[in-house]
N, C-alpha and C. Protein backbone atom coordinates (compact mmCIF):
# COMPACT_ATOMS: atom_id res chain seq x y z
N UNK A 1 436.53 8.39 -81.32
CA UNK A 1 435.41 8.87 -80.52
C UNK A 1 434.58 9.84 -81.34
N UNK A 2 433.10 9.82 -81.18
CA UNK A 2 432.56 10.50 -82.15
C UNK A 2 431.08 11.37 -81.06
N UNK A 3 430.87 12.03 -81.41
CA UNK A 3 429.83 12.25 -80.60
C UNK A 3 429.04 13.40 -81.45
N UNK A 4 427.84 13.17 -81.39
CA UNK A 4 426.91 13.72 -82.31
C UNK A 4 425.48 14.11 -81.42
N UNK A 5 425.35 16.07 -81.55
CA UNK A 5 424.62 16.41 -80.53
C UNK A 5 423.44 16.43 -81.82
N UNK A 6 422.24 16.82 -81.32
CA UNK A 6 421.11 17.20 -82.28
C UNK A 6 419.87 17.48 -81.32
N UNK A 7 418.71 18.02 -81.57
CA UNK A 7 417.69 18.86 -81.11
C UNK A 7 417.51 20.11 -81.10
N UNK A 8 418.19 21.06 -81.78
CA UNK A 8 418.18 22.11 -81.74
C UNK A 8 417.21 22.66 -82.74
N UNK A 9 416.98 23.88 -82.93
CA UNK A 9 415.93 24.68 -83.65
C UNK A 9 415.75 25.72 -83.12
N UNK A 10 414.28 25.78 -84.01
CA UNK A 10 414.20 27.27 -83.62
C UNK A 10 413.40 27.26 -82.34
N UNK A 11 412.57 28.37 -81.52
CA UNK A 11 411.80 28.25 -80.38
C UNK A 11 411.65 29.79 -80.31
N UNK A 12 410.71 30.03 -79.60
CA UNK A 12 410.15 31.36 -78.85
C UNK A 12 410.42 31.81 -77.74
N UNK A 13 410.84 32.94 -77.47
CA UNK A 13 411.13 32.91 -75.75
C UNK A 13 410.19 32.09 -74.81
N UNK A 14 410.42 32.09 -73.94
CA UNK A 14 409.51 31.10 -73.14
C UNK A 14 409.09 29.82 -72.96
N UNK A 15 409.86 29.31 -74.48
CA UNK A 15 409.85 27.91 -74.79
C UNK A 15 410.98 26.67 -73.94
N UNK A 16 410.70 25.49 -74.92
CA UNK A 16 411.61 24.47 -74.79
C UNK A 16 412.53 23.72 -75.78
N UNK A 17 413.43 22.82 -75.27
CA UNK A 17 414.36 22.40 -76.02
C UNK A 17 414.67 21.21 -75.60
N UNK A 18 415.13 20.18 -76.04
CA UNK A 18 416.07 18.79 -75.18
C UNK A 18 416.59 18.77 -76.33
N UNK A 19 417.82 18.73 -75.91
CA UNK A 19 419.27 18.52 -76.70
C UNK A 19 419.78 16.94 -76.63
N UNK A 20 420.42 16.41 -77.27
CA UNK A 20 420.62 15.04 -77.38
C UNK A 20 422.31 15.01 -77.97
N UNK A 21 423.02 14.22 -77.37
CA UNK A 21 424.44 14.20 -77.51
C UNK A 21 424.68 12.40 -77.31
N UNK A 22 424.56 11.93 -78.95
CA UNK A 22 425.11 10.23 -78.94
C UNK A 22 426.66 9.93 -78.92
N UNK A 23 426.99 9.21 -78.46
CA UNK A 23 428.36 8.99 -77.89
C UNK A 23 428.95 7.59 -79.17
N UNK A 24 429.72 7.41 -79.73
CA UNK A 24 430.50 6.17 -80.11
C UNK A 24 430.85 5.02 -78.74
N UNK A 25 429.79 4.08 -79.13
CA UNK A 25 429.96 2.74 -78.19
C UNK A 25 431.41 2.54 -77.67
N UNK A 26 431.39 2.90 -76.41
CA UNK A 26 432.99 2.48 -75.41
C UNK A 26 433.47 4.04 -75.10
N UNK A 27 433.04 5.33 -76.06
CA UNK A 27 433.94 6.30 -75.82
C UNK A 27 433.23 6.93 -74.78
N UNK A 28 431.88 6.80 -73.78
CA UNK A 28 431.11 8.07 -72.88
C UNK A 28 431.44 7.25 -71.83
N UNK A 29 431.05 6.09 -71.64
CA UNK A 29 430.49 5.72 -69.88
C UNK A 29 431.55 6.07 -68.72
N UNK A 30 433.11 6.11 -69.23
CA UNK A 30 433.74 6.23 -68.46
C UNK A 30 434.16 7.56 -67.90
N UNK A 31 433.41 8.81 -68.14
CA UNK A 31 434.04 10.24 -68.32
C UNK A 31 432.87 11.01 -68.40
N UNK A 32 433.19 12.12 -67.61
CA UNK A 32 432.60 13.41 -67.55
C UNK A 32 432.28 13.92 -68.58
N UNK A 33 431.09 14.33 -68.63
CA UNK A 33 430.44 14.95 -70.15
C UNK A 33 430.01 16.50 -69.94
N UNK A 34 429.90 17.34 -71.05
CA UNK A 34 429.73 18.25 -70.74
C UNK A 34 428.65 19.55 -71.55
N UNK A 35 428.12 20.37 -71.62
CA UNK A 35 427.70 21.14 -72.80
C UNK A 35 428.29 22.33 -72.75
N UNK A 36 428.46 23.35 -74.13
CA UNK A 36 429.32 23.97 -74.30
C UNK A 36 428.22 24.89 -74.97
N UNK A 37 428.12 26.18 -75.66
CA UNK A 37 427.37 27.02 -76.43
C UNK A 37 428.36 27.68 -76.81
N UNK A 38 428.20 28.60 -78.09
CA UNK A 38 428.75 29.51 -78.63
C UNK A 38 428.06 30.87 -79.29
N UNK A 39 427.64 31.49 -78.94
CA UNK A 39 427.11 33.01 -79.47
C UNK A 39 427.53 33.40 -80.82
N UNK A 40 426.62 33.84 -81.57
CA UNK A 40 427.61 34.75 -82.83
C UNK A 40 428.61 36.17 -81.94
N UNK A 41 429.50 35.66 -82.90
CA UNK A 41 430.77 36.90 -82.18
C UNK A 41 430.93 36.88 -81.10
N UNK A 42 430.90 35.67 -80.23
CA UNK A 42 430.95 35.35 -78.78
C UNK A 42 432.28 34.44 -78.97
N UNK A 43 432.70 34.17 -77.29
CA UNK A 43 433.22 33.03 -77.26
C UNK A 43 432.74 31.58 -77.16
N UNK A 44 433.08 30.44 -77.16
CA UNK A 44 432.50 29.69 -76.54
C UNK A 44 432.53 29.17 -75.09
N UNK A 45 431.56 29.11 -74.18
CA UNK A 45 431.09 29.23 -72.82
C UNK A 45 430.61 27.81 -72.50
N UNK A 46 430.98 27.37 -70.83
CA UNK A 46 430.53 26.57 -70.81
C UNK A 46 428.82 26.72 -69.80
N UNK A 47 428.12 25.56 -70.16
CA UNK A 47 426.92 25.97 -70.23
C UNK A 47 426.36 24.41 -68.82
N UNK A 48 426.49 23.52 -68.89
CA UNK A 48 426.75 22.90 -67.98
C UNK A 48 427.43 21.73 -68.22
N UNK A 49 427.30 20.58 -67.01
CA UNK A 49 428.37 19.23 -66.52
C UNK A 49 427.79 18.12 -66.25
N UNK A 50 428.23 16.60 -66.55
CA UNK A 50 427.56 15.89 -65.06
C UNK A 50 428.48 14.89 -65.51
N UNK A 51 429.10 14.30 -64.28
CA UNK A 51 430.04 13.25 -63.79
C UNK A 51 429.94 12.20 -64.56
N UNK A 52 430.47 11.15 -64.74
CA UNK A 52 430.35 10.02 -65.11
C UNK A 52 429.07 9.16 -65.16
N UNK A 53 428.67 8.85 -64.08
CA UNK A 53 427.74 8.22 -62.99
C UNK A 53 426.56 8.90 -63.02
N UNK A 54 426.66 9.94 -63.49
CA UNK A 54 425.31 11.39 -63.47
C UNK A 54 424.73 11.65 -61.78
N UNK A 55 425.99 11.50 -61.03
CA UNK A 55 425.46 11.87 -59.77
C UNK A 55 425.82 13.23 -59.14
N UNK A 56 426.50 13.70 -59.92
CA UNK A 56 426.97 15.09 -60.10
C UNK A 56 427.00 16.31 -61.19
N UNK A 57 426.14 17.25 -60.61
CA UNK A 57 426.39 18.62 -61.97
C UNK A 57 426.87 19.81 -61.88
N UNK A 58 427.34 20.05 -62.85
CA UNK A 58 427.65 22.27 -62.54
C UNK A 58 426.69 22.71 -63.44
N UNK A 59 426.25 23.94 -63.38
CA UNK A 59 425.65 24.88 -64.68
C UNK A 59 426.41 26.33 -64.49
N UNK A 60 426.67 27.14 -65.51
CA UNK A 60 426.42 28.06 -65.33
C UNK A 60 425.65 29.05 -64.83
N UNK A 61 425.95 29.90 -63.76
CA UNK A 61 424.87 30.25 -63.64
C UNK A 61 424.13 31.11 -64.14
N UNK A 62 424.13 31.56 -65.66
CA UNK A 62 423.12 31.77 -66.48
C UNK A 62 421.93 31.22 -66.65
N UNK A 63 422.28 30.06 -66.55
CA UNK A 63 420.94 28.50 -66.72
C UNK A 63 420.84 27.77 -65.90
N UNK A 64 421.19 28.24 -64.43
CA UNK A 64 421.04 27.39 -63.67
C UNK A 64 419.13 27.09 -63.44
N UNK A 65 418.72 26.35 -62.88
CA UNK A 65 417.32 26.72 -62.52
C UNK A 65 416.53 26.58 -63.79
N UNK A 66 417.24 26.45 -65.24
CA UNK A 66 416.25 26.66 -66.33
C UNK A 66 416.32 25.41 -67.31
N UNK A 67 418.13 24.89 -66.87
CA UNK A 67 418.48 23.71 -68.04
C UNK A 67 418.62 22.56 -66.82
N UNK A 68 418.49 21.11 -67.59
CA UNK A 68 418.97 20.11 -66.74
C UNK A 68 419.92 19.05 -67.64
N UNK A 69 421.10 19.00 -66.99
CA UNK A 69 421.55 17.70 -67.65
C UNK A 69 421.31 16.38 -67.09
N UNK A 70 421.23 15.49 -67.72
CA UNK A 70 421.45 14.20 -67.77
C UNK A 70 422.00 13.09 -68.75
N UNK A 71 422.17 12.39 -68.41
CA UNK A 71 423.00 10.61 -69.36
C UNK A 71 422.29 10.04 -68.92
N UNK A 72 422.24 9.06 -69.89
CA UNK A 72 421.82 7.34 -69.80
C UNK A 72 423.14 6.60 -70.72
N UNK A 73 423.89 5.86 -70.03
CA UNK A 73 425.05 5.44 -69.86
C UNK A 73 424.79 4.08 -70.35
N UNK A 74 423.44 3.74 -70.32
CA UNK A 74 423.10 2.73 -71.35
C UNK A 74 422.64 2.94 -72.38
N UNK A 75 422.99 3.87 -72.62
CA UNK A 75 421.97 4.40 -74.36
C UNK A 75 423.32 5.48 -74.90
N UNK A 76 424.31 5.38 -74.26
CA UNK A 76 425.73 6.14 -74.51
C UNK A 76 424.92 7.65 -74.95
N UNK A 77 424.33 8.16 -74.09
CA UNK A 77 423.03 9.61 -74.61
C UNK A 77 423.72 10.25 -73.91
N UNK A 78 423.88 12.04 -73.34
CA UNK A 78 423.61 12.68 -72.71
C UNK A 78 423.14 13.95 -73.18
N UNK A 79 422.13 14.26 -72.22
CA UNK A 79 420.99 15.49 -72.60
C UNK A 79 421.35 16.66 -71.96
N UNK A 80 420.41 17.79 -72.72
CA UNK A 80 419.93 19.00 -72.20
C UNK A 80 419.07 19.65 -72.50
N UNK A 81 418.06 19.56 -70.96
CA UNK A 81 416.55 19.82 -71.46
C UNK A 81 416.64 20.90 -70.87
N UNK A 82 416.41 22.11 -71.59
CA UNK A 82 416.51 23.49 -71.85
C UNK A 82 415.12 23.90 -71.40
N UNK A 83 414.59 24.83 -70.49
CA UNK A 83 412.81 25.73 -70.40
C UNK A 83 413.46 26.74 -69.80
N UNK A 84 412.07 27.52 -70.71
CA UNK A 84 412.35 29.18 -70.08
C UNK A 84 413.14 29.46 -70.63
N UNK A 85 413.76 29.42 -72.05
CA UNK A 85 414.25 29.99 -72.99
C UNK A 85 414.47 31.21 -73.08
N UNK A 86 415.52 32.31 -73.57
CA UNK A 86 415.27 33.24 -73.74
C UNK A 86 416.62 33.86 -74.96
N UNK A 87 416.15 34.97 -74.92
CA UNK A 87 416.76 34.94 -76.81
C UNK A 87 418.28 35.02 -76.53
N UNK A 88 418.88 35.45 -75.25
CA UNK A 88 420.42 34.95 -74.95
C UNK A 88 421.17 34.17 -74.70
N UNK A 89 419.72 33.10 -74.97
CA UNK A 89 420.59 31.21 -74.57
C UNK A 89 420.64 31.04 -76.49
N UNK A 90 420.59 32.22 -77.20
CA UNK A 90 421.14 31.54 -79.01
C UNK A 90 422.40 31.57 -79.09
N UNK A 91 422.50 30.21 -79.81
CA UNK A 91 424.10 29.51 -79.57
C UNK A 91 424.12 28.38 -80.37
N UNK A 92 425.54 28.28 -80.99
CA UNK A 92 425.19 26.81 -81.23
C UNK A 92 426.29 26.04 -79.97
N UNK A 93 425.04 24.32 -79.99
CA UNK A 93 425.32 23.75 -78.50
C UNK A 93 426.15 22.77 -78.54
N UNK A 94 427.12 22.86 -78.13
CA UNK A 94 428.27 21.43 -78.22
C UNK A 94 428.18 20.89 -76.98
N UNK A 95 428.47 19.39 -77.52
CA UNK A 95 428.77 18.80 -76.49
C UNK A 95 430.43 18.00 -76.42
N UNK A 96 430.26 17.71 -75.56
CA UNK A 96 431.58 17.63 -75.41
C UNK A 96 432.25 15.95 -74.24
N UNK A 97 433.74 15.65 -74.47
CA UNK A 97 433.73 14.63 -73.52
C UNK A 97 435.00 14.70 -72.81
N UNK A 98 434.83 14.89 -71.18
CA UNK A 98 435.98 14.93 -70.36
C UNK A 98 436.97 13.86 -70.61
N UNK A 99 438.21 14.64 -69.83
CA UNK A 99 439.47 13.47 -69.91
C UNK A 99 439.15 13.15 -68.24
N UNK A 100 438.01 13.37 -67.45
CA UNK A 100 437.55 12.97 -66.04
C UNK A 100 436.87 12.38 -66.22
N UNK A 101 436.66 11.67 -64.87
CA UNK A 101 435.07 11.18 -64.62
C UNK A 101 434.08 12.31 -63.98
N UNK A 102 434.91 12.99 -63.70
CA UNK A 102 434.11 14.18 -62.86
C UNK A 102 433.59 15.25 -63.95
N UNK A 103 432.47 16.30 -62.96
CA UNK A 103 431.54 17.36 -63.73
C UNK A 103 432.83 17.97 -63.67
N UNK A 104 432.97 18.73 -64.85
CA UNK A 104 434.07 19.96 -64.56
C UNK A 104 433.57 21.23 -65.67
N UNK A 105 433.70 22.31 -65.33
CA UNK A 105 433.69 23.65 -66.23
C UNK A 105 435.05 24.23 -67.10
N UNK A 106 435.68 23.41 -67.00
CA UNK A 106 436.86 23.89 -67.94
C UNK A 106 437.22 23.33 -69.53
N UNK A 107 437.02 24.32 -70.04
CA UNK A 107 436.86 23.99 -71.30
C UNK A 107 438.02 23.06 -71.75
N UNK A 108 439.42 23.24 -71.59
CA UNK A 108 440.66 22.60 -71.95
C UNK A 108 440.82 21.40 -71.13
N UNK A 109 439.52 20.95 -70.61
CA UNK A 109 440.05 19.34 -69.63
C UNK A 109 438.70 18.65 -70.69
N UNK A 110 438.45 19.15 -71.81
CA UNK A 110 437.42 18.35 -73.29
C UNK A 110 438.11 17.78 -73.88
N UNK A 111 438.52 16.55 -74.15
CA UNK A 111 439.06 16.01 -75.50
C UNK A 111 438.46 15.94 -76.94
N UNK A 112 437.02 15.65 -76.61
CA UNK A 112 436.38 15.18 -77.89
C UNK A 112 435.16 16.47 -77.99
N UNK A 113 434.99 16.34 -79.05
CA UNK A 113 433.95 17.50 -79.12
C UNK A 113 432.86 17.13 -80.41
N UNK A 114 431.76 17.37 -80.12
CA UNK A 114 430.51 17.07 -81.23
C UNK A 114 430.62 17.97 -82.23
N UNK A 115 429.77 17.96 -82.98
CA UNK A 115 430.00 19.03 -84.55
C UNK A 115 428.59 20.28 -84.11
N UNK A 116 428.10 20.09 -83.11
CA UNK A 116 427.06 21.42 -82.67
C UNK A 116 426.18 21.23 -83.30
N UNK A 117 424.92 21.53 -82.35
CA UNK A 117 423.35 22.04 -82.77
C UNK A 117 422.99 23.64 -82.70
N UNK A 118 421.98 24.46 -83.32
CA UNK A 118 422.02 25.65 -83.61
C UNK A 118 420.66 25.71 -82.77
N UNK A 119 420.59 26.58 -81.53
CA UNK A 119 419.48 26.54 -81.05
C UNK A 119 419.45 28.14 -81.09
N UNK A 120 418.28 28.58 -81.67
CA UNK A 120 417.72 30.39 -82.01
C UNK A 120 416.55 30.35 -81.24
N UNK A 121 416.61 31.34 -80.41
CA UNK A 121 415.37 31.73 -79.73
C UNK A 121 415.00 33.21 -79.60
N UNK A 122 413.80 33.20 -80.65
CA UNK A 122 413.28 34.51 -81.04
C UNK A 122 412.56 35.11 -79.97
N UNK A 123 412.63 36.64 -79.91
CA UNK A 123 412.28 37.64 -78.96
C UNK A 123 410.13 37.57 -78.76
């Protein structure tokens, strides 16, 4: 299973982002996907969720109201379109793939994990 996020950069407060997380053909459609961030000298946090089916999500509620996830389950994709940026969403952004079909926030129910995008958002 391989999964490879990318869109990240730099941005301005106030800005935008869509994050992109490609899946290895056979390893997404069946399972809960997820995004993850990491802070310098932070832990890593989860950031939001969505079900299998994409009929279900969690966010943190740091970003609730600001990020949206979605999949296309025919394009083995799932996104995160990031607005309203602000310089405490800098992180780099993993994505990640449940051992569910369901949205879940727990970091230890991830099997697979992407190699991260670096998203900086200046003051």
């Amino acid at each position: 299973v391989q999964l490879q996020a990318s869109g990240g950069g730099l941005v301005q407060a106030g800005g935008a982002l869509r994050l992109s997380c490609a899946a290895s053909e056979g390893s997404y459609s069946n399972y809960g996907m997820g995004w993850f961030r990491q802070a310098p000298g932070k832990e890593r946090e989860f950031v939001a969720s969505v079900s299998w089916a994409g009929g279900t999500t969690y966010y943190a509620n740091s970003v609730k109201g600001r990020f949206t996830i979605s999949r296309d389950n025919a394009q083995d994709t799932v996104y995160l379109q990031m607005v309203s940026l602000k310089p405490e969403d800098t992180g780099v952004y993993y994505c990640a793939r449940a051992r569910v079909v369901a949205a879940i926030e727990t970091m230890t129910m991830y099997d697979y994990w992407g190699q991260g995008t670096l998203v900086t958002v200046s003051s």
